[in-house]
PDB file of N, CA and C in Angstrom:
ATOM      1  N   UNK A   1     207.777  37.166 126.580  1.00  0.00           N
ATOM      2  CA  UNK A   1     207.841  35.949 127.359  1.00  0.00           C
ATOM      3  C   UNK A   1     208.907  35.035 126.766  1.00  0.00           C
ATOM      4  N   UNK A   2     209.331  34.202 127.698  1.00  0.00           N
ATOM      5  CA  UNK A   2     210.357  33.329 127.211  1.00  0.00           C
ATOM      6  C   UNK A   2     210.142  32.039 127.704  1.00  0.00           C
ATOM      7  N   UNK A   3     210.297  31.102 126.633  1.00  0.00           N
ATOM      8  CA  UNK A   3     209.691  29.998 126.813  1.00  0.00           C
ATOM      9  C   UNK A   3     211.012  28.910 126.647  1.00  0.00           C
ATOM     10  N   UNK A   4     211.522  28.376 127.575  1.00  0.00           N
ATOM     11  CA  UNK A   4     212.600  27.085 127.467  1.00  0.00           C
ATOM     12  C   UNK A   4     211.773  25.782 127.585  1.00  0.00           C
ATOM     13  N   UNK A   5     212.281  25.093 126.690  1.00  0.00           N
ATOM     14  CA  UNK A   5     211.785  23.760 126.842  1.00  0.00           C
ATOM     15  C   UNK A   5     212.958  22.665 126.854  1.00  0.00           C
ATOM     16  N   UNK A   6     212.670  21.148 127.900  1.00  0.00           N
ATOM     17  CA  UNK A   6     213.365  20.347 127.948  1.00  0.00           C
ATOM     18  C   UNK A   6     212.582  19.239 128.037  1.00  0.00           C
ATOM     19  N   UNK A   7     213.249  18.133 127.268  1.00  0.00           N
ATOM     20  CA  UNK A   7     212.282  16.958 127.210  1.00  0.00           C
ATOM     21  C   UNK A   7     213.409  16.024 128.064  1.00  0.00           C
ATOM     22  N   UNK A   8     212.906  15.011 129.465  1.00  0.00           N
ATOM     23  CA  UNK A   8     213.091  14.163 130.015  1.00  0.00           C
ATOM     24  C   UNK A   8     212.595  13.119 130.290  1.00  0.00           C
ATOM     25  N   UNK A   9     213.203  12.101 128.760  1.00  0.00           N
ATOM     26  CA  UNK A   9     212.350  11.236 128.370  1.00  0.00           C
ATOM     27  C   UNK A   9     211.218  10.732 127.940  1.00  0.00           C
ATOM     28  N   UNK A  10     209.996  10.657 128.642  1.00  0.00           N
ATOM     29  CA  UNK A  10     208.486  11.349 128.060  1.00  0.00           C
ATOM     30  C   UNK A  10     207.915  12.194 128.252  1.00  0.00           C
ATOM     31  N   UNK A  11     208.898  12.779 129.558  1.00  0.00           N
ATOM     32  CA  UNK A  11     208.027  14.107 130.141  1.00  0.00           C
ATOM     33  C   UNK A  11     208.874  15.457 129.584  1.00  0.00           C
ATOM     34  N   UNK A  12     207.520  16.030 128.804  1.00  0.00           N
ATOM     35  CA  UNK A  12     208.208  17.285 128.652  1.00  0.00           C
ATOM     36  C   UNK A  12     208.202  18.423 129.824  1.00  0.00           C
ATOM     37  N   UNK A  13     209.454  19.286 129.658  1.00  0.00           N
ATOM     38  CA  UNK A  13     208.995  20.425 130.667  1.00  0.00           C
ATOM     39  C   UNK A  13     209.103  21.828 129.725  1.00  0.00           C
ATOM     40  N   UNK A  14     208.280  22.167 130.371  1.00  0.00           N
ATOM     41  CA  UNK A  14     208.337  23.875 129.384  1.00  0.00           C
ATOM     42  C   UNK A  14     208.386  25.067 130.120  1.00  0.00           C
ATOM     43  N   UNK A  15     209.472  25.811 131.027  1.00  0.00           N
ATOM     44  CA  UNK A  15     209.282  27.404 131.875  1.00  0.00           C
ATOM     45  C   UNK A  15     209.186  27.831 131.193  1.00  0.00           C
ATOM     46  N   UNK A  16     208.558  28.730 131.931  1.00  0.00           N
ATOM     47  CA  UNK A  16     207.912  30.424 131.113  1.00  0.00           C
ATOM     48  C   UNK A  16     208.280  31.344 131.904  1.00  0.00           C
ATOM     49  N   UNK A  17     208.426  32.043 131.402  1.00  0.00           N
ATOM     50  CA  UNK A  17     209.491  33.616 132.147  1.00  0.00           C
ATOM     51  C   UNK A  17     208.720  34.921 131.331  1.00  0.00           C
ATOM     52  N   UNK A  18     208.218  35.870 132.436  1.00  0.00           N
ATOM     53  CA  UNK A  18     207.743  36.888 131.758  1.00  0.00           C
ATOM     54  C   UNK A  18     205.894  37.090 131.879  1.00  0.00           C
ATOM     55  N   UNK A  19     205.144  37.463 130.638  1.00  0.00           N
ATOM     56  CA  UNK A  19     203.937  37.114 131.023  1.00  0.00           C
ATOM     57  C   UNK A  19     203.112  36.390 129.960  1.00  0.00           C
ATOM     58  N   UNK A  20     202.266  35.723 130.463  1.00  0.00           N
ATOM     59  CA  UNK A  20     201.562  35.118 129.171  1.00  0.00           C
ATOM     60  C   UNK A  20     199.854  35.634 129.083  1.00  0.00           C
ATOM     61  N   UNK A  21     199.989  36.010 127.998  1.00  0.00           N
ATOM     62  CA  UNK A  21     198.728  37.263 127.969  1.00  0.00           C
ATOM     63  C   UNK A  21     198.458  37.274 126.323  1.00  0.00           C
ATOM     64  N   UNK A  22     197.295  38.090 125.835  1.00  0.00           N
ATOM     65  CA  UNK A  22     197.114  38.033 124.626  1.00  0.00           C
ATOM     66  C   UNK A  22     198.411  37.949 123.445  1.00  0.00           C
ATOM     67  N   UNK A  23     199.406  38.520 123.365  1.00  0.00           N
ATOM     68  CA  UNK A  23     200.169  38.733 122.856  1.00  0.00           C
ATOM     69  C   UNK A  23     201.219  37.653 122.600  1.00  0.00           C
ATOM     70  N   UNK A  24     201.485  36.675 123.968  1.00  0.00           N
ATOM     71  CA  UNK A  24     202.258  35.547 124.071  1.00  0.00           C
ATOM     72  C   UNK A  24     201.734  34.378 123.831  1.00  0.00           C
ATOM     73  N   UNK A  25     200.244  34.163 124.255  1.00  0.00           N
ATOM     74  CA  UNK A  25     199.938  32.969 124.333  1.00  0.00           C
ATOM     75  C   UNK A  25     200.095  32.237 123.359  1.00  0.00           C
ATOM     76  N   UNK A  26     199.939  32.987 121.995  1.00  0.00           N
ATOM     77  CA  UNK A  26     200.112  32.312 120.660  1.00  0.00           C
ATOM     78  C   UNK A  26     201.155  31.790 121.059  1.00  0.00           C
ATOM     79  N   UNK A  27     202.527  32.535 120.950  1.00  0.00           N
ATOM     80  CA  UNK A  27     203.657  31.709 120.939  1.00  0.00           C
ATOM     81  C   UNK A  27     203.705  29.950 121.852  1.00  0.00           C
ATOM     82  N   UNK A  28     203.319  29.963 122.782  1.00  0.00           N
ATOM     83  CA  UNK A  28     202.883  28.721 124.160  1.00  0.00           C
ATOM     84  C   UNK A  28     202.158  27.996 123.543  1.00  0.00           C
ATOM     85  N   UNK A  29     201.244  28.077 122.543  1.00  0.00           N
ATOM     86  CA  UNK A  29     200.145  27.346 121.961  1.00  0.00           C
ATOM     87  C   UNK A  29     200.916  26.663 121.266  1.00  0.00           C
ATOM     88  N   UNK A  30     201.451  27.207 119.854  1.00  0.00           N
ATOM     89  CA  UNK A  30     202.375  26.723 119.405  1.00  0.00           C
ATOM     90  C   UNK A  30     203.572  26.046 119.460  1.00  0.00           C
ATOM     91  N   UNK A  31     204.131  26.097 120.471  1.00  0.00           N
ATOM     92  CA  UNK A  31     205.038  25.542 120.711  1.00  0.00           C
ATOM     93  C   UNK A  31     204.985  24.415 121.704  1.00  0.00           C
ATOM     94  N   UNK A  32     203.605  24.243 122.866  1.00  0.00           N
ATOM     95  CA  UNK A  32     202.879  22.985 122.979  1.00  0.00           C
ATOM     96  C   UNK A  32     202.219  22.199 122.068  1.00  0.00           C
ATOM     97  N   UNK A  33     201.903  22.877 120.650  1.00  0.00           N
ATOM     98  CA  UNK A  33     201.678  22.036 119.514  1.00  0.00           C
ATOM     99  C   UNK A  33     202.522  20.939 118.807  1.00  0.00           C
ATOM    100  N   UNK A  34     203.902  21.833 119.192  1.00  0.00           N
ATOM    101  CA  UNK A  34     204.859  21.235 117.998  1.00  0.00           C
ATOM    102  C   UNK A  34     205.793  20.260 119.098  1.00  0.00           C
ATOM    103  N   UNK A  35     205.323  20.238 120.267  1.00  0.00           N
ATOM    104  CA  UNK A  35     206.151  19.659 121.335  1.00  0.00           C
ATOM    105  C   UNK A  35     205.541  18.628 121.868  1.00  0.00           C
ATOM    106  N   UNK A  36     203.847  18.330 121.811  1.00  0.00           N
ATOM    107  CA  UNK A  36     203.393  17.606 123.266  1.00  0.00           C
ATOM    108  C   UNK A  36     203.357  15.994 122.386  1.00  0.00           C
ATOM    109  N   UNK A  37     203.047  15.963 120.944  1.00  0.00           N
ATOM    110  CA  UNK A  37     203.313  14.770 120.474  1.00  0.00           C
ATOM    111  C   UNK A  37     203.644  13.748 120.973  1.00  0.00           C
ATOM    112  N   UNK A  38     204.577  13.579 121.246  1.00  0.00           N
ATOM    113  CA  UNK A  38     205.841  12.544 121.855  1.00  0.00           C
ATOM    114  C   UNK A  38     205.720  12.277 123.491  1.00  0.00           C
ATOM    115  N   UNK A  39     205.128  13.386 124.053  1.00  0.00           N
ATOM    116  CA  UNK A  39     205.337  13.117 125.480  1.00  0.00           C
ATOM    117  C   UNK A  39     203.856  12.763 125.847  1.00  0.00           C
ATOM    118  N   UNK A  40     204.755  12.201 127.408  1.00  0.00           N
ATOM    119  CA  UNK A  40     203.763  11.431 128.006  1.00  0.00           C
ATOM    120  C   UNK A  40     202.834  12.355 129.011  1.00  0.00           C
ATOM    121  N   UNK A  41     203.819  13.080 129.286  1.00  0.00           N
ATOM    122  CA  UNK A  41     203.700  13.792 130.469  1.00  0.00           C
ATOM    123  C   UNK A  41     204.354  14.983 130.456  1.00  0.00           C
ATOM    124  N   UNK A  42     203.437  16.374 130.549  1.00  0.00           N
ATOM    125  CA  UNK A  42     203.981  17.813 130.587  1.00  0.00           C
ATOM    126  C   UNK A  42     203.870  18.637 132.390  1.00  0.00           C
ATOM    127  N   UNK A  43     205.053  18.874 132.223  1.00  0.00           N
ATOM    128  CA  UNK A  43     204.957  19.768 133.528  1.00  0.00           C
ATOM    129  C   UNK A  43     205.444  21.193 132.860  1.00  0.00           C
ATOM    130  N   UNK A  44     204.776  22.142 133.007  1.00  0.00           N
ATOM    131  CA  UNK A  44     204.415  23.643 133.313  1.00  0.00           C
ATOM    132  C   UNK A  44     205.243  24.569 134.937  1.00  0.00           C
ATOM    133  N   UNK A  45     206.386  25.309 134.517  1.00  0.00           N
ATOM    134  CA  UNK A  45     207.433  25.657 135.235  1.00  0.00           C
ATOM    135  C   UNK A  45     207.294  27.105 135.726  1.00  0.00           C
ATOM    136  N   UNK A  46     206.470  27.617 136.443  1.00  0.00           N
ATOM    137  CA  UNK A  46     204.939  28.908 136.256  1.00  0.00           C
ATOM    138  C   UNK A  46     206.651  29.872 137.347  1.00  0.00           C
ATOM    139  N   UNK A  47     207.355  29.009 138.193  1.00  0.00           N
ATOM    140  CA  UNK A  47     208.647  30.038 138.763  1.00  0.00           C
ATOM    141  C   UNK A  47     209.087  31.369 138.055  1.00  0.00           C
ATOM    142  N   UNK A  48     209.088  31.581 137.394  1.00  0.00           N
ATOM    143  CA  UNK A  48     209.257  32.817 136.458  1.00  0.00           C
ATOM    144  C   UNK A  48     208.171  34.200 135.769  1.00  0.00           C
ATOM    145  N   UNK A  49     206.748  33.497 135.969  1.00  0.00           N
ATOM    146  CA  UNK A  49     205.633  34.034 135.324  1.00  0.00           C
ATOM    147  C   UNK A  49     205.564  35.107 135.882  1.00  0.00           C
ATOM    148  N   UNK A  50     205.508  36.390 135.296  1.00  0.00           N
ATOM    149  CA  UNK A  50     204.895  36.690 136.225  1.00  0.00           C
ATOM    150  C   UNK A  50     203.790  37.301 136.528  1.00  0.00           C
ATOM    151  N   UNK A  51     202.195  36.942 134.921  1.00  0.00           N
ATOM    152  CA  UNK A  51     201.369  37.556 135.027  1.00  0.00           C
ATOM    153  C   UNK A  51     200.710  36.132 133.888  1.00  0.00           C
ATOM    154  N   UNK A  52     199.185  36.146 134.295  1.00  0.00           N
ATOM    155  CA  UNK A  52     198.557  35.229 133.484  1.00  0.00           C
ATOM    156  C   UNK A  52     197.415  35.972 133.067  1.00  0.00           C
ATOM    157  N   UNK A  53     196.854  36.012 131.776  1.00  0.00           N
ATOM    158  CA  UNK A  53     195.534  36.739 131.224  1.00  0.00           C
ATOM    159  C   UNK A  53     194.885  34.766 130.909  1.00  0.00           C
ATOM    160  N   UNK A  54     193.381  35.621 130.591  1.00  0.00           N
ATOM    161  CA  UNK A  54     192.216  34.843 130.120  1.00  0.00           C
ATOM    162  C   UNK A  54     192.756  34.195 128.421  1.00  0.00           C
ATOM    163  N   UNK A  55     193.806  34.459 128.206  1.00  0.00           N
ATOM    164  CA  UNK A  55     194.383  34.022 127.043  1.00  0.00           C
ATOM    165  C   UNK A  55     195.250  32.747 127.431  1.00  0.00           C
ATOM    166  N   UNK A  56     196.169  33.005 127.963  1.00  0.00           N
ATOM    167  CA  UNK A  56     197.220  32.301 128.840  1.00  0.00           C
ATOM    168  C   UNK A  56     196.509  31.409 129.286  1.00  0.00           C
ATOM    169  N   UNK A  57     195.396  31.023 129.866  1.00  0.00           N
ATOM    170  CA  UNK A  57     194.288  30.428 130.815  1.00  0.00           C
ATOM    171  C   UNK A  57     193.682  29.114 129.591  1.00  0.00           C
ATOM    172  N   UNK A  58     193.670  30.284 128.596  1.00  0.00           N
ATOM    173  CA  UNK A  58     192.617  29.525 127.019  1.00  0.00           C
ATOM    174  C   UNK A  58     193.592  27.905 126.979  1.00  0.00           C
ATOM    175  N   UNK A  59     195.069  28.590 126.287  1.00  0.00           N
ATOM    176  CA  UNK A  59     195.971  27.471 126.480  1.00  0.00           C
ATOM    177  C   UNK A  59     196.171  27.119 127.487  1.00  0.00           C
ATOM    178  N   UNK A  60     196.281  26.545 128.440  1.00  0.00           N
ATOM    179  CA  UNK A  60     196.757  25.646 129.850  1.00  0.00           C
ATOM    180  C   UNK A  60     195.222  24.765 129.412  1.00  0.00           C
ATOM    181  N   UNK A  61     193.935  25.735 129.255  1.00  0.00           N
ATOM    182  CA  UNK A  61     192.679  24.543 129.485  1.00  0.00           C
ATOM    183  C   UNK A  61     193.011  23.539 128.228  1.00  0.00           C
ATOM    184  N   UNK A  62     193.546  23.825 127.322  1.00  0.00           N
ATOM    185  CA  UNK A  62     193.524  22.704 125.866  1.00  0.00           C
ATOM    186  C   UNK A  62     194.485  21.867 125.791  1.00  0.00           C
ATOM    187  N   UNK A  63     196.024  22.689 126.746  1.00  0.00           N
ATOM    188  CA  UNK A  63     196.811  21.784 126.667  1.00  0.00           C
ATOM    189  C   UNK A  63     196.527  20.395 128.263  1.00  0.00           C
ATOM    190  N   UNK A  64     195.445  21.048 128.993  1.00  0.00           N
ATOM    191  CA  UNK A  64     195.451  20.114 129.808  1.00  0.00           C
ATOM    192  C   UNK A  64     194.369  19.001 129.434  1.00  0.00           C
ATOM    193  N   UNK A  65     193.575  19.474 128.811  1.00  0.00           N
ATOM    194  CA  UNK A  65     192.388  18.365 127.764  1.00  0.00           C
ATOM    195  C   UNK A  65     193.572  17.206 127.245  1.00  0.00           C
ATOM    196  N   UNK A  66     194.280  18.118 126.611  1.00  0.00           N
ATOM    197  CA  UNK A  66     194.820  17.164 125.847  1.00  0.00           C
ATOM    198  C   UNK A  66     195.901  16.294 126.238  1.00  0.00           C
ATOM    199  N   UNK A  67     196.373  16.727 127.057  1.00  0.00           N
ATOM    200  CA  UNK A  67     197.299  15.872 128.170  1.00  0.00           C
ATOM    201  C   UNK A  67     196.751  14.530 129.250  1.00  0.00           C
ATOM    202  N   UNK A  68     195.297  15.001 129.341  1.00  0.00           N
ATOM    203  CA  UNK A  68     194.590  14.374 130.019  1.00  0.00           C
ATOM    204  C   UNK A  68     194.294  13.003 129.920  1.00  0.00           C
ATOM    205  N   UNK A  69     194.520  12.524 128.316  1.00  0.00           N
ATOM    206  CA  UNK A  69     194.144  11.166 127.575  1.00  0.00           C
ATOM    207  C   UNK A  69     195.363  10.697 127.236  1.00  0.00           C
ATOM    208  N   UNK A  70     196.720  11.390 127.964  1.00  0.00           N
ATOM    209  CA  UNK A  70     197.999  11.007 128.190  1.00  0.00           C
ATOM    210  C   UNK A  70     197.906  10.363 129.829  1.00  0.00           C
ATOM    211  N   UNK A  71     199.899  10.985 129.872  1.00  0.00           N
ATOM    212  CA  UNK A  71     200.397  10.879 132.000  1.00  0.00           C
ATOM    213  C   UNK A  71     199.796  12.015 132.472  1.00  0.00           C
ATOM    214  N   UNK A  72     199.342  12.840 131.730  1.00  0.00           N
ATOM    215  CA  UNK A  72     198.355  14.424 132.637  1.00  0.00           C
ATOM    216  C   UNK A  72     199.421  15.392 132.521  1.00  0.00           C
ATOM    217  N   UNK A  73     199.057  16.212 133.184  1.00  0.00           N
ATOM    218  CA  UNK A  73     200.259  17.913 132.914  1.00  0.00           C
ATOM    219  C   UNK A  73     199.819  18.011 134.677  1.00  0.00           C
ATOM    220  N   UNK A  74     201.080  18.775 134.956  1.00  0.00           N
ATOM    221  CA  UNK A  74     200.690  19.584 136.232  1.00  0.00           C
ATOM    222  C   UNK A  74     201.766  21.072 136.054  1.00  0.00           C
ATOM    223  N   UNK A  75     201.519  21.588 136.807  1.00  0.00           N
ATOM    224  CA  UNK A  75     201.803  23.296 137.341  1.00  0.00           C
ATOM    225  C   UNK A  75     202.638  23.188 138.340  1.00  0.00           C
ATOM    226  N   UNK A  76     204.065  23.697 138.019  1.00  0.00           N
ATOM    227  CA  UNK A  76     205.293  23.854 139.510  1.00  0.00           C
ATOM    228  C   UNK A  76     205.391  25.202 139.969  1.00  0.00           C
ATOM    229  N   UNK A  77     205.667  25.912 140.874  1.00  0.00           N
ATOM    230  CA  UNK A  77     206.442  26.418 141.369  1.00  0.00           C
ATOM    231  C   UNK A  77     205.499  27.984 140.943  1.00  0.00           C
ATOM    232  N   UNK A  78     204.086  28.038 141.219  1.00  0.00           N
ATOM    233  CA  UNK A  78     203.227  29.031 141.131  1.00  0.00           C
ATOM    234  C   UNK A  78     203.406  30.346 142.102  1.00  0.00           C
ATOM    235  N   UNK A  79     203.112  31.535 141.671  1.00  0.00           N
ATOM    236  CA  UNK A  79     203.653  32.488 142.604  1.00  0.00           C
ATOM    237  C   UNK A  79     202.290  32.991 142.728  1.00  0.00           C
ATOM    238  N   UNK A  80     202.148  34.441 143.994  1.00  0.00           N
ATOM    239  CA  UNK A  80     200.922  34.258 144.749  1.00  0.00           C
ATOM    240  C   UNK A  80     200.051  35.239 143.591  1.00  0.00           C
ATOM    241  N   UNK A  81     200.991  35.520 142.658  1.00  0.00           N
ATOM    242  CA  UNK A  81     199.619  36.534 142.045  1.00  0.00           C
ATOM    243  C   UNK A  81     198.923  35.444 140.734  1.00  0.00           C
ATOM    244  N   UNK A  82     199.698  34.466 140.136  1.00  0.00           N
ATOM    245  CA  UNK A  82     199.158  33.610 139.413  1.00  0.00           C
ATOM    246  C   UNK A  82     197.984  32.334 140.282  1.00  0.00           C
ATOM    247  N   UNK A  83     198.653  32.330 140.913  1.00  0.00           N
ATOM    248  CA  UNK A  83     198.115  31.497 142.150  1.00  0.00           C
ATOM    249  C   UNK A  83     196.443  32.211 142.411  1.00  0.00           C
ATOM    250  N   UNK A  84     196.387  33.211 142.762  1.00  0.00           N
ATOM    251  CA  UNK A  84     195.073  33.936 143.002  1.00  0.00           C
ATOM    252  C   UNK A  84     194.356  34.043 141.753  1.00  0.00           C
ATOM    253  N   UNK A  85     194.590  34.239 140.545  1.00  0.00           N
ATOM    254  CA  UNK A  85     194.181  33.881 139.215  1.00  0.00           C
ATOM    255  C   UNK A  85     193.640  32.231 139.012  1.00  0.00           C
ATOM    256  N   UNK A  86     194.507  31.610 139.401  1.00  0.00           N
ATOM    257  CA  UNK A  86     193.850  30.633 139.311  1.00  0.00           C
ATOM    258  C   UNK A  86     192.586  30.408 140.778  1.00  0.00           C
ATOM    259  N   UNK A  87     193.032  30.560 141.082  1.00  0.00           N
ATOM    260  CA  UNK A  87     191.405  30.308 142.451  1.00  0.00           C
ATOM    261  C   UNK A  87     190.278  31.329 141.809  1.00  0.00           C
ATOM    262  N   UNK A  88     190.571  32.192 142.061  1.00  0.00           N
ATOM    263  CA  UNK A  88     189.417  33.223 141.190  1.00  0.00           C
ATOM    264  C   UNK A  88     188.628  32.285 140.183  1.00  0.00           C
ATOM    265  N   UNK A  89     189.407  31.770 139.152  1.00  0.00           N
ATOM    266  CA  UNK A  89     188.277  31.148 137.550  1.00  0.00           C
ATOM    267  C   UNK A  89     188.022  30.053 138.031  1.00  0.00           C
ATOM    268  N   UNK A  90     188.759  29.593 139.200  1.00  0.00           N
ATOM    269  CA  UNK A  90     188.511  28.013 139.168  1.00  0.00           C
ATOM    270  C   UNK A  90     189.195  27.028 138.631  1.00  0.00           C
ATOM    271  N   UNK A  91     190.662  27.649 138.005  1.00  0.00           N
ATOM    272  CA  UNK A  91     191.771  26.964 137.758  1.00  0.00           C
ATOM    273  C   UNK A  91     192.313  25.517 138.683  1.00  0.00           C
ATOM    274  N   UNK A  92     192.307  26.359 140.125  1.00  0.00           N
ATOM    275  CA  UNK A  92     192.875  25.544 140.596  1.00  0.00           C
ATOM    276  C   UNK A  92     192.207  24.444 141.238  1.00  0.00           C
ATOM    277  N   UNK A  93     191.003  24.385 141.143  1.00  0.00           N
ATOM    278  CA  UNK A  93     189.881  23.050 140.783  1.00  0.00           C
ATOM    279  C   UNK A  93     190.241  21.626 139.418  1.00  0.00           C
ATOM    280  N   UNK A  94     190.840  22.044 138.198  1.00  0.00           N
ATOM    281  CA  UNK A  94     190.867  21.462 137.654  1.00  0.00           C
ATOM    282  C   UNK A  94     192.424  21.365 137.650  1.00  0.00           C
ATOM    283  N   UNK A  95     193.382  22.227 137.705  1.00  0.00           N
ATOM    284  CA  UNK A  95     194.671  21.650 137.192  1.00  0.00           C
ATOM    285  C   UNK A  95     195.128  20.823 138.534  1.00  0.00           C
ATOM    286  N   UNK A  96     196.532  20.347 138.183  1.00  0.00           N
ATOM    287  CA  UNK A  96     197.583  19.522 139.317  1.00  0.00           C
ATOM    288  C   UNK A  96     198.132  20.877 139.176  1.00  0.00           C
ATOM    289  N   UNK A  97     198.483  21.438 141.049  1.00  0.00           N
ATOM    290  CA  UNK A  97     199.348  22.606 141.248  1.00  0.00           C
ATOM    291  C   UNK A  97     200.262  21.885 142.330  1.00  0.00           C
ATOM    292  N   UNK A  98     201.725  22.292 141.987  1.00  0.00           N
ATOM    293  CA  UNK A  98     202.504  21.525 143.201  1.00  0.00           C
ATOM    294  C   UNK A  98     203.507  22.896 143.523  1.00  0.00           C
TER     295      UNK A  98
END
């Protein structure tokens, strides 16, 4: 997986390209660790994903806790197989999907 990040002003943005699954998520965790500090507001750039596990899922729920007592996080540009992942757990009950 490949993870670009750009910060615009308070809002960070972070795409992900590839899949985020046991193996990656660490990396995403981490690097929303060492990133969300400062910002106000995270948007999540899902255009590229192209597979989400119950790992991948773990992080989005902690980084959206924790965004939450910020400007909030939301989800761009979801494709239909992540998209159905999230309806399935009930993702898309709790996150912002645009």
């Amino acid at each position: 997986m490949t993870i670009t990040k750009k910060q615009n002003g308070s809002t960070l943005e972070i795409a992900l390209e590839g899949r985020l699954d046991t193996m990656t998520a660490p990396d995403l965790e981490k690097e929303l660790k060492d990133s969300m500090d400062g910002a106000e507001a995270l948007i999540l750039d899902f255009a590229d994903l192209a597979y989400i596990s119950s790992a991948g899922l773990r992080v989005l729920l902690a980084a959206h806790k924790a965004m939450s007592r910020k400007g909030g996080m939301k989800v761009i540009n979801v494709n239909e197989i992540v998209r159905e992942v999230f309806d399935v757990t009930g993702f898309a009950d709790i996150l912002t999907i645009e």
